[in-house]
C-alpha atoms as a PDB file:
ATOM      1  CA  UNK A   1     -23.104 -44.930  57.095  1.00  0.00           C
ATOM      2  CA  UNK A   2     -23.975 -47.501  54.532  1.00  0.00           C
ATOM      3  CA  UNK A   3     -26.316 -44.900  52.902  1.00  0.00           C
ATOM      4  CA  UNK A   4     -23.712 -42.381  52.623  1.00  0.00           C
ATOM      5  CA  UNK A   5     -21.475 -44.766  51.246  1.00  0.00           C
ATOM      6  CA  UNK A   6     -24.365 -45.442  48.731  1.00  0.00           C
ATOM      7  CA  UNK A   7     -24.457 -41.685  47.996  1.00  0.00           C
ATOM      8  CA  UNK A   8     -20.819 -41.158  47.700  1.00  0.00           C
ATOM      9  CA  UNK A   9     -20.424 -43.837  45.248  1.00  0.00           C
ATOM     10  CA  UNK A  10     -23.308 -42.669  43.122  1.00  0.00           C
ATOM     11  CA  UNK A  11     -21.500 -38.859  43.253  1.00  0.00           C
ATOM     12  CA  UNK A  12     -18.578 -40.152  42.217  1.00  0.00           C
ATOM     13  CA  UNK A  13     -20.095 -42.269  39.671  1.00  0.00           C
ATOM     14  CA  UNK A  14     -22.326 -38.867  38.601  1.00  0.00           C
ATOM     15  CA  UNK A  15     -19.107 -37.153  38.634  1.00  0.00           C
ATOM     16  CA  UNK A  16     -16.956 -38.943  36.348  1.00  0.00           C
ATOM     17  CA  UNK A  17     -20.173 -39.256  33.721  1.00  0.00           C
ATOM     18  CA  UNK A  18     -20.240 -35.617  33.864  1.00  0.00           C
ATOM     19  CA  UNK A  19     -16.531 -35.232  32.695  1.00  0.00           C
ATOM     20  CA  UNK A  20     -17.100 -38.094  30.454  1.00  0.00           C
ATOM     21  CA  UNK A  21     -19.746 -35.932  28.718  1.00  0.00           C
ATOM     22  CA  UNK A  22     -17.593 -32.734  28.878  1.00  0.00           C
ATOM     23  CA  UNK A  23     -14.746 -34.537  27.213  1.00  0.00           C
ATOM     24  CA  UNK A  24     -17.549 -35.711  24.190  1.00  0.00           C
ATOM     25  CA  UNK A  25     -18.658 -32.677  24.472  1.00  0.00           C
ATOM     26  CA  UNK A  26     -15.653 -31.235  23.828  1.00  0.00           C
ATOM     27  CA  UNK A  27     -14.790 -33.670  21.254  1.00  0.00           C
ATOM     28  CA  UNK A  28     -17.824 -33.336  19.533  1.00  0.00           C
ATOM     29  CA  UNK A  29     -17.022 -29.234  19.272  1.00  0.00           C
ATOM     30  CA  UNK A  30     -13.485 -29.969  18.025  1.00  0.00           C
ATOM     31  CA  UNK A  31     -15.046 -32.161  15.255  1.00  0.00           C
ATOM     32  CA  UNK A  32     -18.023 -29.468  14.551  1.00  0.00           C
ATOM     33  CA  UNK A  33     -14.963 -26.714  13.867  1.00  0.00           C
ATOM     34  CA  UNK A  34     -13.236 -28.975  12.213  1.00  0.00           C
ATOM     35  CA  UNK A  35     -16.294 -29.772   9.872  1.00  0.00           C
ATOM     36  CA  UNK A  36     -16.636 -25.729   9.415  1.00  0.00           C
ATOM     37  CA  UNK A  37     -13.259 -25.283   8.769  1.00  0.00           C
ATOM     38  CA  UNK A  38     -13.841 -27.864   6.072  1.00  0.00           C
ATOM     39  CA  UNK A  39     -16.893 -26.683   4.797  1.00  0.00           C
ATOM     40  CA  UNK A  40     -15.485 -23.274   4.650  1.00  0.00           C
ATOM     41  CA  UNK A  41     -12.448 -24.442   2.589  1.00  0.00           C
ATOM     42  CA  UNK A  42     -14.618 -26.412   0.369  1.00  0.00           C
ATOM     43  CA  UNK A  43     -17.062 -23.451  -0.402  1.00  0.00           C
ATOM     44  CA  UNK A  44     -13.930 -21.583  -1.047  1.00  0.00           C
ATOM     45  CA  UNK A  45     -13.196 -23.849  -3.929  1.00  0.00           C
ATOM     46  CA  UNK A  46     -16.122 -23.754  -5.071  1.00  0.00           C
ATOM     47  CA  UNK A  47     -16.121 -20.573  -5.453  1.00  0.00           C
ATOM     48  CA  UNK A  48     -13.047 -20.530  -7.137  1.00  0.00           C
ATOM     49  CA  UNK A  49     -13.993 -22.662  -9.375  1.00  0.00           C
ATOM     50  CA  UNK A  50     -17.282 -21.014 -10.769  1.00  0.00           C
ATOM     51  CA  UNK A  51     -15.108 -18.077 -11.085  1.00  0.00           C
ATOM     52  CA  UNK A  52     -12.614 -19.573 -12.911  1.00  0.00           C
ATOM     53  CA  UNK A  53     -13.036 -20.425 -17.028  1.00  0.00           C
ATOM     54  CA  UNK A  54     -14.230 -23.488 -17.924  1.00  0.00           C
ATOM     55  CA  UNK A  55     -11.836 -25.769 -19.760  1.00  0.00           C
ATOM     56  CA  UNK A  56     -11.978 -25.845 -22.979  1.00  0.00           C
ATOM     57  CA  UNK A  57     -13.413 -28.493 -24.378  1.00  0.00           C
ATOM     58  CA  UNK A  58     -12.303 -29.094 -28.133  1.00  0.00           C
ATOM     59  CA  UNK A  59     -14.497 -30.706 -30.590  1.00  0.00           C
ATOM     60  CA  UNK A  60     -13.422 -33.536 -32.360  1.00  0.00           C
ATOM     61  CA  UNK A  61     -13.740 -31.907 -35.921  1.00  0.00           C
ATOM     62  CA  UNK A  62     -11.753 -28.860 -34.344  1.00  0.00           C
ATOM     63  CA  UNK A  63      -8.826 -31.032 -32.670  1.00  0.00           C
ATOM     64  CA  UNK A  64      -8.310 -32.579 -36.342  1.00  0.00           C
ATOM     65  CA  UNK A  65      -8.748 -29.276 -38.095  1.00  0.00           C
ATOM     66  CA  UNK A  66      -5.987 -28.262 -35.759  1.00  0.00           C
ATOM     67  CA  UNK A  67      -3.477 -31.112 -36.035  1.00  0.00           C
ATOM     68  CA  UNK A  68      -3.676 -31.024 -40.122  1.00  0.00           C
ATOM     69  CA  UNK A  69      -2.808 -27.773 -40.357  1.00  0.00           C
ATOM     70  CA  UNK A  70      -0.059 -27.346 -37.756  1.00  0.00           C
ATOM     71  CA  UNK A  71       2.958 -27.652 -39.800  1.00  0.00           C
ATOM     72  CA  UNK A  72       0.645 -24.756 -42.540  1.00  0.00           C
ATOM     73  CA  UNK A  73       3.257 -21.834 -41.046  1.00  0.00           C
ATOM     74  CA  UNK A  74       6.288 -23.576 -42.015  1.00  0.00           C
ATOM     75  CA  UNK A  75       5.038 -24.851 -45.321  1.00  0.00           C
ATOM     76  CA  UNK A  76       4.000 -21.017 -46.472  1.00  0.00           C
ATOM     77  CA  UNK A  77       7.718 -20.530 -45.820  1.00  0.00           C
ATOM     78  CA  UNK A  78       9.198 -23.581 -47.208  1.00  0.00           C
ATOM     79  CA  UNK A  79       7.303 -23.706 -50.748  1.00  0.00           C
ATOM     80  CA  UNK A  80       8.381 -20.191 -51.740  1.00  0.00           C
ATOM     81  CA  UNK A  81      11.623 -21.591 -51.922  1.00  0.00           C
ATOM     82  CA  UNK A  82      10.594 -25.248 -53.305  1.00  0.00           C
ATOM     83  CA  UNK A  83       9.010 -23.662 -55.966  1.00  0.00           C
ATOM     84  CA  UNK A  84      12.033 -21.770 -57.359  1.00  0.00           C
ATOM     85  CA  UNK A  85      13.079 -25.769 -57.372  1.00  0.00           C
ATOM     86  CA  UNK A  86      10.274 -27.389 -59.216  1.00  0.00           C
ATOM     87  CA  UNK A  87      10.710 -24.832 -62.008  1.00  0.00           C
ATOM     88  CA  UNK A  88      14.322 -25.134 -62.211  1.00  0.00           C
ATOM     89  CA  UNK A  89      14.022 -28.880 -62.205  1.00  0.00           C
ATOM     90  CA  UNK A  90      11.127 -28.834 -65.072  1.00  0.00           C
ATOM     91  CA  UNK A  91      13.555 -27.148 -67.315  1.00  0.00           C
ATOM     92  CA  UNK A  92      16.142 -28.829 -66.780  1.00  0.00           C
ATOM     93  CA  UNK A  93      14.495 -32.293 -67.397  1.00  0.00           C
ATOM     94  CA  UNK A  94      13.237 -30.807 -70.227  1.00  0.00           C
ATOM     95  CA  UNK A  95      16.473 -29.627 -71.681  1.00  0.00           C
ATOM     96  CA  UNK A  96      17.969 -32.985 -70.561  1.00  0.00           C
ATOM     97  CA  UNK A  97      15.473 -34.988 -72.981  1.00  0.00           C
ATOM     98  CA  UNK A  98      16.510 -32.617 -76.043  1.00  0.00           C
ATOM     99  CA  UNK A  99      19.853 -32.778 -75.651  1.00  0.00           C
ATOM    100  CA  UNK A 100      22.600 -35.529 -75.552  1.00  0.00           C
ATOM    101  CA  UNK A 101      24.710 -33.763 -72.827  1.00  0.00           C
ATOM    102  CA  UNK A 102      25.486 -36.754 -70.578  1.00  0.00           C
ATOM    103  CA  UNK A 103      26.008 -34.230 -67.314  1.00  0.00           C
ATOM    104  CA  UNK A 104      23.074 -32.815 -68.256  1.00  0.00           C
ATOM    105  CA  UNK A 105      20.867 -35.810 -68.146  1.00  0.00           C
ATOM    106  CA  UNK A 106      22.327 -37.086 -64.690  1.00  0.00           C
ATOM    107  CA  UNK A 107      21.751 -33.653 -63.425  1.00  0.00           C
ATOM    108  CA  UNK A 108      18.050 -33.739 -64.383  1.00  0.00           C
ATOM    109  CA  UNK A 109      17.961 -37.401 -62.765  1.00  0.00           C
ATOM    110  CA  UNK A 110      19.190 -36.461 -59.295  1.00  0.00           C
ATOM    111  CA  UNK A 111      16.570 -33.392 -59.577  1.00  0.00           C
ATOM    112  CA  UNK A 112      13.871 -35.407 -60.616  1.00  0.00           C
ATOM    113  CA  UNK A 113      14.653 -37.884 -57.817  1.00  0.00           C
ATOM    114  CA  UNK A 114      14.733 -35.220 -55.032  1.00  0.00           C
ATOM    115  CA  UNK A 115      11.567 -33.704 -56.273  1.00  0.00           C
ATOM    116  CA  UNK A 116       9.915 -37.248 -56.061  1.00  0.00           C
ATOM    117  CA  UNK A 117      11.516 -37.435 -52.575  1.00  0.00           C
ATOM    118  CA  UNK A 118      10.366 -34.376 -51.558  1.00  0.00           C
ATOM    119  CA  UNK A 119       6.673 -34.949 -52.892  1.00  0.00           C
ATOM    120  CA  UNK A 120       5.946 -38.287 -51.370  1.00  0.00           C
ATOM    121  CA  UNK A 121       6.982 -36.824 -47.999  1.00  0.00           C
ATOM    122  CA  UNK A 122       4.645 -33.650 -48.582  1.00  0.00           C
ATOM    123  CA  UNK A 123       2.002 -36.324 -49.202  1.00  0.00           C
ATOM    124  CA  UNK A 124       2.021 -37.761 -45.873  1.00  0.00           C
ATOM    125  CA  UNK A 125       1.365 -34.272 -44.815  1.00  0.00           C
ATOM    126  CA  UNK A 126      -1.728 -33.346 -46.730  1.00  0.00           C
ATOM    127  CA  UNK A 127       0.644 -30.722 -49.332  1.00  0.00           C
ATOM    128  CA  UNK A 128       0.162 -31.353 -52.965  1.00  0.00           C
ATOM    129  CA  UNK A 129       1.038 -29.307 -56.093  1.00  0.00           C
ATOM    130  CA  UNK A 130      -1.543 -27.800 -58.248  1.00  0.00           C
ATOM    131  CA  UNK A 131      -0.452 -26.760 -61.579  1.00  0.00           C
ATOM    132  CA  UNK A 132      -2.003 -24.850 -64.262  1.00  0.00           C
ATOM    133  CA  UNK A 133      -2.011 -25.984 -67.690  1.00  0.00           C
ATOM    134  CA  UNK A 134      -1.674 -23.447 -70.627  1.00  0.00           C
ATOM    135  CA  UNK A 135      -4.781 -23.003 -72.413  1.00  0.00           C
ATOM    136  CA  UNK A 136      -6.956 -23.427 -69.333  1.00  0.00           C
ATOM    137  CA  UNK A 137      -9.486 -20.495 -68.308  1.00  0.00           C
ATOM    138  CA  UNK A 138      -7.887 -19.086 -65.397  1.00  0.00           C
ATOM    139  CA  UNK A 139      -9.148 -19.959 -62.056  1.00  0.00           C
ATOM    140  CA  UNK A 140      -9.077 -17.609 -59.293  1.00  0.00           C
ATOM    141  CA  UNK A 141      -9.330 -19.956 -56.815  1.00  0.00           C
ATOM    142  CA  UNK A 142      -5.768 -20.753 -56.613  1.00  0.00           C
ATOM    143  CA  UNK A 143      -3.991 -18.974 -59.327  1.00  0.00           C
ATOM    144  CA  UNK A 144      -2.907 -15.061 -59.794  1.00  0.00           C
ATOM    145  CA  UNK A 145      -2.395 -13.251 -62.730  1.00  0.00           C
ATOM    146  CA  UNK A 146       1.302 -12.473 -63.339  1.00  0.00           C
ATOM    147  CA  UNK A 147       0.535 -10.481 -66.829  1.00  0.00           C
ATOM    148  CA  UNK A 148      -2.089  -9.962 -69.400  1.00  0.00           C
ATOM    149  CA  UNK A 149      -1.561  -9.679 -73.011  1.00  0.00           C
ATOM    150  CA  UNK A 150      -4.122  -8.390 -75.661  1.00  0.00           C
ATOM    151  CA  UNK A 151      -5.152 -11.240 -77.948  1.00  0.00           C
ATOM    152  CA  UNK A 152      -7.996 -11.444 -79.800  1.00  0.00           C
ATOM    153  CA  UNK A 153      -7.840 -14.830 -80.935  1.00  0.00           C
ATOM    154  CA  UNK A 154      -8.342 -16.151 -77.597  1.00  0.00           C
ATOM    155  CA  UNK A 155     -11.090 -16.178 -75.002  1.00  0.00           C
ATOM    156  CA  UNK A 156      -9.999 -13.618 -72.698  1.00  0.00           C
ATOM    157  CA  UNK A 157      -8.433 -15.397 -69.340  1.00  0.00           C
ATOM    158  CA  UNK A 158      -6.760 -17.952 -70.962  1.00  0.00           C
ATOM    159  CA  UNK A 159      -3.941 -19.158 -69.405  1.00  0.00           C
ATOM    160  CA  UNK A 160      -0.888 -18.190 -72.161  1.00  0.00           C
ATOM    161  CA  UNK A 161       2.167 -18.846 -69.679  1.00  0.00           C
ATOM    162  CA  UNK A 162       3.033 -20.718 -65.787  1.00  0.00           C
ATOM    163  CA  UNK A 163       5.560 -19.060 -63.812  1.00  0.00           C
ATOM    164  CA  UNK A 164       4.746 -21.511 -60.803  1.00  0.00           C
ATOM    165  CA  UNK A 165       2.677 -23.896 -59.484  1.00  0.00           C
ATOM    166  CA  UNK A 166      -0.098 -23.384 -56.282  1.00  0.00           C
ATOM    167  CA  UNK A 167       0.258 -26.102 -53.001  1.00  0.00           C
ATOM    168  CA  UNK A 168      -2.342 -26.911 -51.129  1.00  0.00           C
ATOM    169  CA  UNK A 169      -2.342 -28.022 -47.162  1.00  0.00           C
ATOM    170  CA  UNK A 170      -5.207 -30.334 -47.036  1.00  0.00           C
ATOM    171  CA  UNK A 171      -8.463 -28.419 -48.686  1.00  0.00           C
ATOM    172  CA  UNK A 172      -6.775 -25.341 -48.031  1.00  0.00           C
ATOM    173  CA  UNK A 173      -4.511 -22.899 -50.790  1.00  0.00           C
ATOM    174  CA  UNK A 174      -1.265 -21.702 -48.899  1.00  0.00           C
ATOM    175  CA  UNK A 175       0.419 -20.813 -52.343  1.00  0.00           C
ATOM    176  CA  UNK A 176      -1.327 -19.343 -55.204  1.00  0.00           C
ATOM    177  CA  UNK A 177       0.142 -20.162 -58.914  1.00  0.00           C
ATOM    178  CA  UNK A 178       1.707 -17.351 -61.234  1.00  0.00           C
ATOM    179  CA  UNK A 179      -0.114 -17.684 -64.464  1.00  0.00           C
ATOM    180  CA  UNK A 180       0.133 -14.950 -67.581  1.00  0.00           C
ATOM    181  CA  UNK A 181      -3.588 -14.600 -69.122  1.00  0.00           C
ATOM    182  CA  UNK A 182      -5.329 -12.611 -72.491  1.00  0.00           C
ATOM    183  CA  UNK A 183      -7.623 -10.175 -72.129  1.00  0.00           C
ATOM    184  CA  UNK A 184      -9.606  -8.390 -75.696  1.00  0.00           C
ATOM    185  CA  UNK A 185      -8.389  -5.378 -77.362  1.00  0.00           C
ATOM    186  CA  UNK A 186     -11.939  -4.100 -76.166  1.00  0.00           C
ATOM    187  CA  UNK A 187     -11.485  -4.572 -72.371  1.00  0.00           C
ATOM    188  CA  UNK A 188     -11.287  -1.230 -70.567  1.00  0.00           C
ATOM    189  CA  UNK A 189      -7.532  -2.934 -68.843  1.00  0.00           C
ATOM    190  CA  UNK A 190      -6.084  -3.315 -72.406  1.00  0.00           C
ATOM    191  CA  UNK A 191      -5.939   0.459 -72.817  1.00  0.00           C
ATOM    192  CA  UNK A 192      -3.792   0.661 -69.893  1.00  0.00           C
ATOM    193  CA  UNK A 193      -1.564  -2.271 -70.596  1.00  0.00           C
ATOM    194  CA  UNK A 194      -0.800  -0.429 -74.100  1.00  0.00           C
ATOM    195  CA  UNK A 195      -0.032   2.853 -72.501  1.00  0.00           C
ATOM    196  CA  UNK A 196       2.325   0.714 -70.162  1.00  0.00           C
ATOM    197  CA  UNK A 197       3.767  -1.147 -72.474  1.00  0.00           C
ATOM    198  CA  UNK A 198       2.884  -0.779 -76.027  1.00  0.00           C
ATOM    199  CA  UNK A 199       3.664  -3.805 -78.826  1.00  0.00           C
ATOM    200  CA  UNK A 200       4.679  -5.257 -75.608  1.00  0.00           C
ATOM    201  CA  UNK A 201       1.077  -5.977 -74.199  1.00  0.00           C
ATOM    202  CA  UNK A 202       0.455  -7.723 -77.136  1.00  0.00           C
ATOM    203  CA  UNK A 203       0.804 -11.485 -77.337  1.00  0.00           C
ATOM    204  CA  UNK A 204       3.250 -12.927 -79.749  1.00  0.00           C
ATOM    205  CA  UNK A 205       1.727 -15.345 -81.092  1.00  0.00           C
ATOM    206  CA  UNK A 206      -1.928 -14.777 -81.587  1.00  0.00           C
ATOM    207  CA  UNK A 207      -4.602 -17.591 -81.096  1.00  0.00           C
ATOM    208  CA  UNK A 208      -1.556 -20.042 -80.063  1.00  0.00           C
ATOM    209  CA  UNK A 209      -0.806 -21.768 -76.878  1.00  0.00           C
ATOM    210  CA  UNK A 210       3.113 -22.659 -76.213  1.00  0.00           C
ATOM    211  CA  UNK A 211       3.824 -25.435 -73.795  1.00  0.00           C
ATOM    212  CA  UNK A 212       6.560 -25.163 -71.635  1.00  0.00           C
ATOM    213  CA  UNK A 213       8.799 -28.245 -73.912  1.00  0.00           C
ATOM    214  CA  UNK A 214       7.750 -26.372 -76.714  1.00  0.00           C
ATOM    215  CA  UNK A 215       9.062 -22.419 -75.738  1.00  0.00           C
ATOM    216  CA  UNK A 216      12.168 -24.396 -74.659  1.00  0.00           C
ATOM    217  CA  UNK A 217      12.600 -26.043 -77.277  1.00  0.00           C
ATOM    218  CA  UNK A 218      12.243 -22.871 -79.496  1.00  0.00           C
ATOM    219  CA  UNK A 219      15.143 -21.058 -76.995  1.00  0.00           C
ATOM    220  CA  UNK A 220      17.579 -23.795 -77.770  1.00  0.00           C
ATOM    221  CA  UNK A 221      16.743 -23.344 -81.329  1.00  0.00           C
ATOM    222  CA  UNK A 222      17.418 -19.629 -81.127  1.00  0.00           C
ATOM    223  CA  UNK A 223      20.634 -20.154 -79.217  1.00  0.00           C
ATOM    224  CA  UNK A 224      22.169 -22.741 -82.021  1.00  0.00           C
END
């Protein structure tokens, strides 16, 4: 009897190891499909991820080339208008300095002091004026030829009149000046500028270069 007690006991003890090592066994499989649900998901994103594009990375030079010219858009727009302003405020300070018109000179102040305004804030930006000067060889680089006029006097391309100044973003040209320039009597272009526009295409004063203060100063002259 005490044998069989002996057995039983061991059985029983047998017994409960066995479900003991079911249940592991069991818990071991619900870890192993857990792992493979894992490892499926994360071989999922992998995939996903070598399919998907790369960020972009930005180089440094490229990030600043970027951030100087993001306002360029807005200041193409902006100096068509501002230049109609500079040119208006020119004169007028010019005028204003020939003439003892008291209105006249407190206009040209206030321009002149919203011009300055307006340039020191366009500094901070990278825009700055570039402005032909009469009698200069014209430069293609950031000027445009408005007219040409036949003088033989002068080397041909020189600069005989400024309608309006370039601006430049930064290194960049984002408005080209309006220049007038000579050309010979022997270039190939003056034939067609004489069939266009006959004494017209010739320049007015031959071998002479008229500033700005001094044409003006000749229209007031003409108007007294």
């Amino acid at each position: 009897f005490e044998q069989e007690n002996k057995l039983n006991k061991k059985n029983r003890k047998n017994s409960k190891l066995v479900e003991k090592v079911i249940k592991e066994k069991e818990k071991i499989l619900q870890e192993v499909e857990k792992s493979k649900i894992l490892i499926s998901d994360l071989e999922q994103k992998l995939e996903l991820e070598k399919q998907a594009p790369k960020a972009l990375v930005i180089p440094n030079e490229l990030k600043k080339e970027v951030e100087q010219y993001a306002m360029q858009k807005f200041f193409e727009e902006f100096v068509t208008y501002y230049n109609f302003y500079k040119v208006t405020t020119e004169r007028i300070c010019i005028e204003s300095e020939m003439s003892d018109d008291a209105k006249l000179k407190s206009l040209a102040k206030g321009y002149r002091m919203i011009s300055w305004q307006f340039d020191e804030l366009f500094k901070k930006y990278g825009l700055f004026e570039l402005k032909p000067i009469e009698g200069d060889v014209f430069d293609p680089t950031f000027q445009k030829v408005n007219d040409q006029f036949i003088d033989d006097q002068l080397p041909t391309n020189t600069i005989i009149n400024v309608h309006s100044p370039a601006f430049k973003l930064h290194d960049r040209v984002i408005q080209v000046a309006l220049v007038d320039t000579t050309l010979k009597s022997d270039d190939p272009q003056a034939k067609k500028i004489i069939e266009k526009c006959g004494d017209k295409a010739y320049h007015s004063t031959p071998g002479k270069i008229h500033t700005l203060e001094e044409k003006i100063k000749n229209n007031l002259s003409n108007k007294d």
